[in-house]
Protein backbone atom coordinates (compact mmCIF):
# COMPACT_ATOMS: atom_id res chain seq x y z
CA UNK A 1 143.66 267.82 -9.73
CA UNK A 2 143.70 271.96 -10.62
CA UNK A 3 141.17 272.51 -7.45
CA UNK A 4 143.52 270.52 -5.41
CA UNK A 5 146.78 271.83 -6.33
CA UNK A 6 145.06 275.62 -5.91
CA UNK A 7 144.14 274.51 -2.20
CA UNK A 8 147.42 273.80 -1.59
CA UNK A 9 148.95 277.37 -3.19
CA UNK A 10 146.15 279.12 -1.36
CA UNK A 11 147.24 277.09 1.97
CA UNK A 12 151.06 277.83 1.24
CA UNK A 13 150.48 281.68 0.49
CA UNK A 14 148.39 281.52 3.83
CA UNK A 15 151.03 280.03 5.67
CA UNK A 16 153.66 282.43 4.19
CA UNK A 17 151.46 285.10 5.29
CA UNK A 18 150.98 284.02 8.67
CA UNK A 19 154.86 283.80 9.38
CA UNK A 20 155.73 286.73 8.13
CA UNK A 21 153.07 288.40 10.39
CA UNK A 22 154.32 286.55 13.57
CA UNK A 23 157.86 287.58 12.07
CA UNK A 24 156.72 290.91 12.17
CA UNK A 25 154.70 290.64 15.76
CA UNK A 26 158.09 289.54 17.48
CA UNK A 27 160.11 292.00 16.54
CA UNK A 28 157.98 294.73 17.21
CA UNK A 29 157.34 293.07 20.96
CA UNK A 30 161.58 292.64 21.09
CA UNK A 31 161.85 296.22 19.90
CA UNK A 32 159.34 297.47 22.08
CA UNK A 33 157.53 298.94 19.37
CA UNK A 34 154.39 297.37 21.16
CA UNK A 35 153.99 298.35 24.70
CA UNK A 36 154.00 296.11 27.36
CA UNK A 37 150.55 296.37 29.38
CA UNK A 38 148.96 297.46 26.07
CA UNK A 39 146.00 296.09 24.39
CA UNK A 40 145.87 295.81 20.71
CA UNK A 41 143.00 294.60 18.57
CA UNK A 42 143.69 291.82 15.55
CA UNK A 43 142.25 294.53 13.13
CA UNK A 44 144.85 297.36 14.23
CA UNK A 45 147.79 295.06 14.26
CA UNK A 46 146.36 293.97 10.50
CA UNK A 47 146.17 297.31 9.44
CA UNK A 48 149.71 297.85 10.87
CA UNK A 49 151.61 295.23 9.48
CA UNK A 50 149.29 295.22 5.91
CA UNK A 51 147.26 291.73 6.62
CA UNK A 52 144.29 291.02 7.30
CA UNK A 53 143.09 290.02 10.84
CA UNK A 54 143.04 286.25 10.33
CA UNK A 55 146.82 285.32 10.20
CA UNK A 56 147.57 288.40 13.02
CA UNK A 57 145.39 286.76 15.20
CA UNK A 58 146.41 283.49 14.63
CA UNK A 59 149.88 284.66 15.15
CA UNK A 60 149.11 286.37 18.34
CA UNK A 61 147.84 283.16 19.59
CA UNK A 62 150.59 281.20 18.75
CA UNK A 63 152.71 284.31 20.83
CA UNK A 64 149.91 284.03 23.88
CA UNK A 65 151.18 280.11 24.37
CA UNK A 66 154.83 281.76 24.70
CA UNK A 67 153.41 283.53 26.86
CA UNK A 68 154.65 286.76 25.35
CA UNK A 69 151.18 288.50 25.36
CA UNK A 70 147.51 287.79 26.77
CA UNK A 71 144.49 287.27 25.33
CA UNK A 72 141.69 290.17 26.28
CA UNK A 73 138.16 288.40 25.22
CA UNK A 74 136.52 289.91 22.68
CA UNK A 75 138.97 292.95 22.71
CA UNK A 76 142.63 292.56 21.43
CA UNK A 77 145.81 290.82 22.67
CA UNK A 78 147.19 292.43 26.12
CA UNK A 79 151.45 292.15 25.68
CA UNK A 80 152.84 290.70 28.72
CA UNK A 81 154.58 292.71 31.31
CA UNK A 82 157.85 291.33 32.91
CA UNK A 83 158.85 292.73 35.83
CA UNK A 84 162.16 293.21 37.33
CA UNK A 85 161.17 290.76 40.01
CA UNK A 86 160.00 288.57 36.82
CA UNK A 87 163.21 288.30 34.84
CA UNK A 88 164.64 287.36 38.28
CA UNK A 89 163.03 284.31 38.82
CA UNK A 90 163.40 283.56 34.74
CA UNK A 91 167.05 283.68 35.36
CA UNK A 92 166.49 281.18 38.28
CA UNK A 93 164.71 278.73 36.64
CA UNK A 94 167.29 278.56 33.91
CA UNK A 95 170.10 278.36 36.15
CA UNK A 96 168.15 275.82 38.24
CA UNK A 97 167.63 273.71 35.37
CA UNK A 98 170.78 274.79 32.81
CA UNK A 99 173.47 274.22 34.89
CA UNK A 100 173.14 271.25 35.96
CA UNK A 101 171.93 269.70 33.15
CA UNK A 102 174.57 271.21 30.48
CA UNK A 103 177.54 269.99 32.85
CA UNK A 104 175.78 266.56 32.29
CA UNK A 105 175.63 266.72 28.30
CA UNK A 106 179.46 268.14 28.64
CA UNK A 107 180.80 264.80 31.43
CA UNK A 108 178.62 262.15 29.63
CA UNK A 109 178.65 263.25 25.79
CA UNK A 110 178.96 260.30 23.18
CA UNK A 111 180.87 260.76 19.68
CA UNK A 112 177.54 261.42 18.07
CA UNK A 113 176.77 264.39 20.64
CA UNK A 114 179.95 265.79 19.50
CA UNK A 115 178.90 265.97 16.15
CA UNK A 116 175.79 267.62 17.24
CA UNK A 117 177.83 269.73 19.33
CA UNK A 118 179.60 271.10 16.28
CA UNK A 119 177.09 271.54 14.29
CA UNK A 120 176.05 274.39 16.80
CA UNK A 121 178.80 276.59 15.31
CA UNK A 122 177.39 277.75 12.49
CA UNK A 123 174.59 279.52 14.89
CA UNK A 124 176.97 281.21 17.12
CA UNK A 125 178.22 282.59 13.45
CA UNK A 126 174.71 283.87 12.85
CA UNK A 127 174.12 285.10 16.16
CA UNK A 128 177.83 287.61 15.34
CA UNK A 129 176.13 288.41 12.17
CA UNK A 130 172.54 289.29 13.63
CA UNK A 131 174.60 290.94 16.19
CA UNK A 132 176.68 293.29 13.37
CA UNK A 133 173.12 294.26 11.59
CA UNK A 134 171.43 294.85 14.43
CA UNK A 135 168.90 292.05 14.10
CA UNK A 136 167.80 291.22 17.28
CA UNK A 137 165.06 288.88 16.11
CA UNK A 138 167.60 286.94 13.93
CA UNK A 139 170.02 287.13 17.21
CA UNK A 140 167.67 285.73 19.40
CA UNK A 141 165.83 283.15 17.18
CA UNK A 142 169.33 281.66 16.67
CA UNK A 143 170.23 281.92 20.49
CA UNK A 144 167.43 280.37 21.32
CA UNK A 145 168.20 277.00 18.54
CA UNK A 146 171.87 276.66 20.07
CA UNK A 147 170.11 276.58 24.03
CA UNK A 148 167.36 274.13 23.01
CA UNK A 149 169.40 272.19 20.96
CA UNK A 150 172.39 271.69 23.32
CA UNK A 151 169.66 271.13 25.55
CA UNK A 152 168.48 268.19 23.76
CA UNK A 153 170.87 266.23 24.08
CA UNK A 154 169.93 265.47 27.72
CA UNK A 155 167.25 263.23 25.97
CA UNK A 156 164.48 265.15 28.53
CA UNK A 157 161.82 266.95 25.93
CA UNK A 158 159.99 268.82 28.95
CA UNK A 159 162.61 270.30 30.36
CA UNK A 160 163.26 272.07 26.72
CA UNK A 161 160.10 273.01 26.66
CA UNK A 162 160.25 274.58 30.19
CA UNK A 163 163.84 276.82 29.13
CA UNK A 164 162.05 277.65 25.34
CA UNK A 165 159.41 279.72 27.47
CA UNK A 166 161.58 280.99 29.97
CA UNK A 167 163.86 282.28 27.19
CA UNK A 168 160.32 283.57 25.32
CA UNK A 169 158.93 285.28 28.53
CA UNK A 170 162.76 287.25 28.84
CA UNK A 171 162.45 288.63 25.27
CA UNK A 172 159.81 290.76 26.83
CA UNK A 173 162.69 293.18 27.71
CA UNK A 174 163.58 295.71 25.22
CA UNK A 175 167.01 294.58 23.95
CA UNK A 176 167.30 296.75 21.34
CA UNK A 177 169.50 299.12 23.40
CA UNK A 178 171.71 296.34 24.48
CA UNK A 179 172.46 295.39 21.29
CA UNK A 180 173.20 298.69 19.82
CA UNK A 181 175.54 299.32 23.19
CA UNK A 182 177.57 295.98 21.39
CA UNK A 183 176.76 293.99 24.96
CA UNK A 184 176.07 290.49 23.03
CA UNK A 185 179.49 290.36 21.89
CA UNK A 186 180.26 288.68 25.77
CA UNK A 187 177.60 286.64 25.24
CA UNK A 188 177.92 284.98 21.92
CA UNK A 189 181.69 284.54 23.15
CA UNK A 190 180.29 282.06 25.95
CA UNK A 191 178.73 280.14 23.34
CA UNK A 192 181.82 279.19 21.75
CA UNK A 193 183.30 278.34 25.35
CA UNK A 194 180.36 276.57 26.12
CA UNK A 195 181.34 274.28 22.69
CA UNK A 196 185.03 273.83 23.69
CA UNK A 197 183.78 272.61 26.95
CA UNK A 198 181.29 270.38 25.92
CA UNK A 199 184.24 268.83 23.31
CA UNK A 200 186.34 268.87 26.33
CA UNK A 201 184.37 267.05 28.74
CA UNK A 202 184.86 269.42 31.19
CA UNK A 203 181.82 269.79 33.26
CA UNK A 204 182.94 271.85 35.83
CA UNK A 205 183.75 274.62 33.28
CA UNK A 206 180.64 274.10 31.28
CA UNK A 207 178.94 274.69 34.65
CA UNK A 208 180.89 277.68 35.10
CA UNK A 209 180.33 279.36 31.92
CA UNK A 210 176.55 278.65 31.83
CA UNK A 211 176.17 279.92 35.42
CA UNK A 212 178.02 282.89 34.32
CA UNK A 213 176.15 283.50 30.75
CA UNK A 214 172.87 283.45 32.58
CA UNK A 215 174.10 286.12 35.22
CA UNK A 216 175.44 288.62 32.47
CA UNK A 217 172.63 288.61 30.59
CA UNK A 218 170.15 289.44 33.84
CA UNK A 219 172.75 291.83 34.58
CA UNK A 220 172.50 293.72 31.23
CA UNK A 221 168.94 293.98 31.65
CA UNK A 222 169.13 295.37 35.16
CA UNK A 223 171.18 297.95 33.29
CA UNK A 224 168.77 298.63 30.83
């Protein structure tokens, strides 16, 4: 049973390893530490981040099915550059598809989706507290559970999927400066609105607050 056990340690410390290093690998593409239209190899990113190449690369693969950077054949990972135009139509497709769909979850919610509902609140604490440390990985990793999860509820697993990678493409943008300006606080303050008005039943507000969250956070990066 000892060579079976170790397997599994070895296979845990592996995965461990490999998180960390995608951990790592989105912040430093959120920070803009790596450069967009770059192209680094698996072994420089190792070096960097004190791995070796195996979990980087697997890592940078998982990040290449976001979409967040490209795969250069026997060369490196290229990271994805979003253009103005880009984030434009990102913001489309989400209101396209948010809008809509979130004043639907707010006009037809059931007593269990308003349990659900609440249970969103403790992420729009985290995103305040990612927001006062200046953690815009732990910011956006819980921005992006409250979307998907809200989104959920609308029972339709492929439109989800279709937001998570619009939202994944967007953090392309170097937020850093946005954050450090305090221009989340507006945003994380529609999240709770967008609670009350999915409690409320409101869809006409939840329509209205969505449409607008999705415009002020384009806007901020047109600032940027």
């Amino acid at each position: 049973m000892s060579p079976a056990g170790s397997s599994d340690s070895g296979g845990g410390r592996r995965d461990s390893v490999r998180q960390r290093v995608a951990a790592e690998l989105r912040a430093a593409l959120i920070g803009g530490d790596l450069a967009p239209g770059q192209v680094y190899s698996a072994p420089t990113l190792a070096a960097r981040f004190d791995s070796s190449a195996t979990p980087v690369r697997e890592a940078m693969l998982d990040l290449a099915r976001d979409g967040m950077v490209e795969v250069v054949p026997n060369t490196g990972f290229r990271v994805t550059e979003v253009t103005r135009a880009e984030l434009d139509n990102l913001a489309e497709v989400r209101r396209l598809l948010e809008v809509p769909v979130m004043g639907d979850i707010a006009e037809v919610r059931s007593d269990d989706d308003a349990t659900r509902i609440r249970s969103l609140r403790p992420l729009v604490e985290a995103m305040k507290r990612a927001e006062e440390a200046n953690d815009m990985v732990a910011y956006l990793t819980a921005d992006t559970e409250f979307h998907t999860a809200f989104l959920a509820m609308h029972g339709n697993p492929e439109l989800v999927q279709i937001v998570r990678r619009a939202r994944e493409r967007s953090r392309l943008h170097n937020l850093v400066p946005l954050a450090e300006a305090g221009q989340l606080t507006a945003s994380t303050l529609e999240h709770e609105q967008m609670i009350e008005a999915a409690l409320d039943g409101d869809r006409e507000r939840m329509q209205e607050i969505v449409a607008r969250h999705i415009g002020h956070v384009r806007g901020e990066w047109a600032k940027a």
